[in-house]
Protein backbone atom coordinates (compact mmCIF):
# COMPACT_ATOMS: atom_id res chain seq x y z
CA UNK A 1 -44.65 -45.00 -61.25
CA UNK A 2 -43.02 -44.22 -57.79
CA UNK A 3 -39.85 -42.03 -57.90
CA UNK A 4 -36.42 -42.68 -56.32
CA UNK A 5 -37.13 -40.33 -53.11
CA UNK A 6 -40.68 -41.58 -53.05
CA UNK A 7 -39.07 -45.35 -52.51
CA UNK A 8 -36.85 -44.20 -50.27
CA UNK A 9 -39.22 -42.85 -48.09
CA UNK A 10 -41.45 -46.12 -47.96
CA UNK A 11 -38.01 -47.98 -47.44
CA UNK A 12 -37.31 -45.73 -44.38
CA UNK A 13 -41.31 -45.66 -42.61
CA UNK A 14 -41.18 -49.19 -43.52
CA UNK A 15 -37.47 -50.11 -41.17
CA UNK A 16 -38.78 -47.57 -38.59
CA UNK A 17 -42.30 -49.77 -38.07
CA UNK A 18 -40.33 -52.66 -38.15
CA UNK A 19 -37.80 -51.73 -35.49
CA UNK A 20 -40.49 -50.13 -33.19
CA UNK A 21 -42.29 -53.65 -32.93
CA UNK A 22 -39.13 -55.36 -32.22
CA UNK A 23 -38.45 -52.76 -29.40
CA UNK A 24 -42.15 -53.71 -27.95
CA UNK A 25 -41.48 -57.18 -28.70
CA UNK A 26 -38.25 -57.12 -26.70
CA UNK A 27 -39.67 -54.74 -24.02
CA UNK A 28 -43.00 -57.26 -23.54
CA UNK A 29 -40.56 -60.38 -23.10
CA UNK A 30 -37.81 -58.98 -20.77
CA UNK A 31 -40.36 -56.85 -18.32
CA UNK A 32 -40.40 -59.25 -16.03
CA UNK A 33 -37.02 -59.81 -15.78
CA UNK A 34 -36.70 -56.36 -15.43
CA UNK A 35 -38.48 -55.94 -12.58
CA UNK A 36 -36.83 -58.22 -11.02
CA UNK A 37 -33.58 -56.99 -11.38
CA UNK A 38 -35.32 -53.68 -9.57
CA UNK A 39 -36.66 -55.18 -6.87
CA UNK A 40 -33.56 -56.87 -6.12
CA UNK A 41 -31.00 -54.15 -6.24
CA UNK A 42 -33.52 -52.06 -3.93
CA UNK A 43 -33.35 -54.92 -1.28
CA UNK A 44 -29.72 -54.74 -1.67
CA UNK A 45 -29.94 -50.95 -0.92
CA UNK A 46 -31.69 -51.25 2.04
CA UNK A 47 -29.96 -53.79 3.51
CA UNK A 48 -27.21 -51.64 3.48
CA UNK A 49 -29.09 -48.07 4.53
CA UNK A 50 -28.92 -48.06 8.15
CA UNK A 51 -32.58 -47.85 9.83
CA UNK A 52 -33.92 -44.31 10.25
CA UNK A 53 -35.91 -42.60 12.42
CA UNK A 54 -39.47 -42.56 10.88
CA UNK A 55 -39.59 -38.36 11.19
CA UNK A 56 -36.28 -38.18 9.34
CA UNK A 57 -36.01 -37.60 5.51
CA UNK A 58 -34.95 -40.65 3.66
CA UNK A 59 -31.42 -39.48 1.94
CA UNK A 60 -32.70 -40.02 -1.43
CA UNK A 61 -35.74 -37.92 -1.29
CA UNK A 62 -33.13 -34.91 0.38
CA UNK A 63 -31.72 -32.21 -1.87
CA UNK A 64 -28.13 -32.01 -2.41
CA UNK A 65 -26.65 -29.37 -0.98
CA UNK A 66 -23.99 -26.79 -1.95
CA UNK A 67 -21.29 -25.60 -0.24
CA UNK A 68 -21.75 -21.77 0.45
CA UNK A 69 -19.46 -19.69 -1.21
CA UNK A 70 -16.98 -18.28 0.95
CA UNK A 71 -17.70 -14.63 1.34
CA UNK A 72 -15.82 -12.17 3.53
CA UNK A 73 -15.85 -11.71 7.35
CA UNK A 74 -16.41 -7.44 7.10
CA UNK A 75 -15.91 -5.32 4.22
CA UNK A 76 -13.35 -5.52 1.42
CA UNK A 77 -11.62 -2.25 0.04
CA UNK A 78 -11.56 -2.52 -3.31
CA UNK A 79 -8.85 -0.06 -3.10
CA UNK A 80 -6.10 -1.84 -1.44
CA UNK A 81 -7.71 -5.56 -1.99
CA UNK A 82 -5.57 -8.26 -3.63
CA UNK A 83 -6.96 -10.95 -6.22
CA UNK A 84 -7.24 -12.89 -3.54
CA UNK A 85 -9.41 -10.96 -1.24
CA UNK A 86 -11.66 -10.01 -4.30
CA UNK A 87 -12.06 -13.61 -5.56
CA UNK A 88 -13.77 -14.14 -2.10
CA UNK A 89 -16.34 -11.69 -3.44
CA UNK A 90 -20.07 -13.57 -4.82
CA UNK A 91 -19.42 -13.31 -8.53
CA UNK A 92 -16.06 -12.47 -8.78
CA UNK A 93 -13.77 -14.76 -10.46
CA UNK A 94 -9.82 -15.24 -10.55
CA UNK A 95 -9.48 -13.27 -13.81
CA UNK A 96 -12.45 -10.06 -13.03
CA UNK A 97 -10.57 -9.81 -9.48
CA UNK A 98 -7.14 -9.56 -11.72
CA UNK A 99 -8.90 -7.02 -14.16
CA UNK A 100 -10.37 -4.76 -11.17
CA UNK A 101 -6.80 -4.78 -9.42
CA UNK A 102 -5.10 -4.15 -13.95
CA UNK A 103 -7.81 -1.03 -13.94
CA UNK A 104 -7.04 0.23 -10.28
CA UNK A 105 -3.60 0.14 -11.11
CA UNK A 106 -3.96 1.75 -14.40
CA UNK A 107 -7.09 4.05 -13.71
CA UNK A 108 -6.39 4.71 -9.74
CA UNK A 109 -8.68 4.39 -6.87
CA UNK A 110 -12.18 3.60 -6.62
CA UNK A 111 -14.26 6.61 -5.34
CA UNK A 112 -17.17 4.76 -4.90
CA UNK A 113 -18.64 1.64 -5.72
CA UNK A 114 -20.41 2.91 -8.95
CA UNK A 115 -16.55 3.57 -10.30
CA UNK A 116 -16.14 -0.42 -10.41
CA UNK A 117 -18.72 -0.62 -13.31
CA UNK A 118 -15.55 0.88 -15.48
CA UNK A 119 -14.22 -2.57 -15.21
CA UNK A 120 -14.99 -5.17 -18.09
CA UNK A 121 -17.12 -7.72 -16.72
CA UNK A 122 -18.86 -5.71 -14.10
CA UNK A 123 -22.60 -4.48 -14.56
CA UNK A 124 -25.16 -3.21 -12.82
CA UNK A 125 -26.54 -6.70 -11.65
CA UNK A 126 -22.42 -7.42 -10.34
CA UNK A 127 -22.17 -4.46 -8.43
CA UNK A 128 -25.59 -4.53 -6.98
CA UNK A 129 -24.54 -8.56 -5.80
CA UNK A 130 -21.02 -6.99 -4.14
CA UNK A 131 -22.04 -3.67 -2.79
CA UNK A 132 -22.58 -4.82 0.49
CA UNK A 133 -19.34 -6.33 0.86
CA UNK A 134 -17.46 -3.29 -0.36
CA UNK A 135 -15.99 -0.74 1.79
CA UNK A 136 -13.95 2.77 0.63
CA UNK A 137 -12.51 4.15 3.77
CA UNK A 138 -10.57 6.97 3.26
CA UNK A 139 -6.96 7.57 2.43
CA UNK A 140 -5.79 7.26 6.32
CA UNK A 141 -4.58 3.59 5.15
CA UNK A 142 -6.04 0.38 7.52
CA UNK A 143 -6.52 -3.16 5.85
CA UNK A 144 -8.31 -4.16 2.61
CA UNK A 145 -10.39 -5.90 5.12
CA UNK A 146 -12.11 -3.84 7.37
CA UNK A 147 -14.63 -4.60 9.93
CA UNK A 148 -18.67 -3.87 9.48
């Protein structure tokens, strides 16, 4: 009459229908109890919260925040930068500030910030984030970090 798969398939609706009304069985019976256990460990929490002022924002409800990224005091010459200067540019990593200083030593200077998108790793979007952080003095020397 029935095949194997069609079996199978009653077997398996069958165990599911059964272990969904033990869930709700179990859920119905320990509730309680687990409401309790709520309201209990949130008396606990604020007896150890210290008061606040009623205009303040409970801690819970406030967002965590993020450290900002460091970015550079002035602007940073890509030209005579080292990996550690560049890393301090938004977006730039340990190993793109290692492959913009590989390319400036193999390639040569930067004449402009649009020469940076010859480096793997840096597009349109990267450049556009670091432009205003780069500088390209000209060849009278100074430091990788220059003022604005």
């Amino acid at each position: 009459m029935w095949g194997r798969e069609m079996r199978a398939g009653l077997c398996f609706v069958l165990g599911a229908l059964l272990i969904g009304q033990g869930f709700r069985e179990w859920k119905r019976t320990h509730e309680r109890s687990l409401a309790e256990l709520v309201r209990e460990l949130e008396s606990e929490d604020a007896r150890a919260r210290p008061t606040q002022p009623a205009d303040s924002m409970p801690a819970a409800a406030a967002p965590p925040r993020r450290a900002p990224p460091e970015v550079p005091v002035g602007r940073i010459d890509p030209n005579r930068a080292s990996v550690a200067e560049l890393i301090r540019l938004p977006g730039i990593g340990p190993s793109l500030a290692g492959r913009i200083v590989a390319d400036r030593d193999q390639n040569g200077a930067f004449a402009s910030p649009e020469a940076l998108l010859r480096v793997r790793g840096i597009g349109p979007r990267t450049l556009e984030r670091i432009r205003g952080f780069l500088s390209f003095p000209g060849p009278g020397g100074g430091d990788s970090l220059t003022g604005f």
